[in-house]
Protein backbone atom coordinates (compact mmCIF):
# COMPACT_ATOMS: atom_id res chain seq x y z
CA UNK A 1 -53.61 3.93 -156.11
CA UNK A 2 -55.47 1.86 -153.94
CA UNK A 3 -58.26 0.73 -157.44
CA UNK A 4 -58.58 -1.36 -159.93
CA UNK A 5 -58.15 1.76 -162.60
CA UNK A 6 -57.50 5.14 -162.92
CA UNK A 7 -59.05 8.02 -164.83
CA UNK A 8 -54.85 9.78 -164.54
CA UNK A 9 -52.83 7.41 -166.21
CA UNK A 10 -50.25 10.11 -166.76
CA UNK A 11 -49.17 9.39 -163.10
CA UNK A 12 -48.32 5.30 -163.97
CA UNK A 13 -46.87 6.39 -167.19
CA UNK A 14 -44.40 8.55 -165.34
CA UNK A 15 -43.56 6.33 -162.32
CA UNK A 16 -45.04 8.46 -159.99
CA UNK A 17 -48.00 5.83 -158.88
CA UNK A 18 -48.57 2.49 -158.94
CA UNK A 19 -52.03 0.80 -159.66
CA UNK A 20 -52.56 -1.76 -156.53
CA UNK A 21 -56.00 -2.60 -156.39
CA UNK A 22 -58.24 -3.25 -153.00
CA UNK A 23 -56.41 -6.27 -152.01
CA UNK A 24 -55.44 -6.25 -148.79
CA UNK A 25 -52.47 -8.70 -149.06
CA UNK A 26 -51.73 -6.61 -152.26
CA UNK A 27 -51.40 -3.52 -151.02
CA UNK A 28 -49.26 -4.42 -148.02
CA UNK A 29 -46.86 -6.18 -150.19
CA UNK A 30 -47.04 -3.41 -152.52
CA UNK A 31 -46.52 -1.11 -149.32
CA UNK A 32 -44.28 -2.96 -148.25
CA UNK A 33 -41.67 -3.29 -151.01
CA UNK A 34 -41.79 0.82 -151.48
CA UNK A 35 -40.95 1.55 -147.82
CA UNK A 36 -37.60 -1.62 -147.86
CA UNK A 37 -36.51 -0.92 -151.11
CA UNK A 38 -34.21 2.31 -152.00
CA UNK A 39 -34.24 1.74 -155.28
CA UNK A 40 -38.50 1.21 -155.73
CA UNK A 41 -38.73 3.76 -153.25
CA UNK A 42 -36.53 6.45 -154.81
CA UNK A 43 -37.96 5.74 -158.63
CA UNK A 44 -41.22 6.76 -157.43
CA UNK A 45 -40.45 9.20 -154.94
CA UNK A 46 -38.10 11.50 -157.61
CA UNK A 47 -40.91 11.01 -160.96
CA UNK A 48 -41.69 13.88 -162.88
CA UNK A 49 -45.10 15.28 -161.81
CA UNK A 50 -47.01 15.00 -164.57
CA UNK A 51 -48.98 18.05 -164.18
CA UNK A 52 -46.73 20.75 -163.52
CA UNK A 53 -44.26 22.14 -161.66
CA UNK A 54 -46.69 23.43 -159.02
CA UNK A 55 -45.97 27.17 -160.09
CA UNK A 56 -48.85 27.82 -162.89
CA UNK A 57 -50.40 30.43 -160.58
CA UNK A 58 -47.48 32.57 -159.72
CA UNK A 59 -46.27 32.29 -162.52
CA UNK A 60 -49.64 33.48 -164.35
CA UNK A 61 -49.94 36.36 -161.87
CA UNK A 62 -46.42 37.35 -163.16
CA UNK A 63 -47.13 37.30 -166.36
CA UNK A 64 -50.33 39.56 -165.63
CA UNK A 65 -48.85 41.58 -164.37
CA UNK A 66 -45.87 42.10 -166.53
CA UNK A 67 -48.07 42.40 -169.75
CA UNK A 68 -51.08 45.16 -167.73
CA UNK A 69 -47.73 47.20 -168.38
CA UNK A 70 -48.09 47.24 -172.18
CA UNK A 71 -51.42 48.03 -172.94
């Protein structure tokens, strides 16, 4: 994340982002390392998402529609 903070910690507390800042010569050494190194690059690129699986709606619009059944 190219700030200083960030209102979704839950993404740095996962592994899934890293806090940079604005610094140029920060950000391409941050860069940098993540594109070189397997292991950096692979830690982040495999995190848990911390806000789902990416399947809430289809899996709410199953659920609808399994349950309009039993009213």
């Amino acid at each position: 994340m190219l700030r200083d903070t960030t209102e979704r910690p839950e993404v740095i507390e996962v592994g899934a982002g890293r806090i940079v800042s604005t610094d140029t010569d920060r950000i391409v050494r941050v860069a940098s390392q993540l594109l070189t190194d397997d292991s950096e690059y692979d830690a982040m690129s495999t995190a848990e998402n911390p806000f789902g699986d990416g399947h809430a709606a289809g899996s709410s619009t199953f659920s609808n529609s399994v349950c309009a059944g039993c009213l």
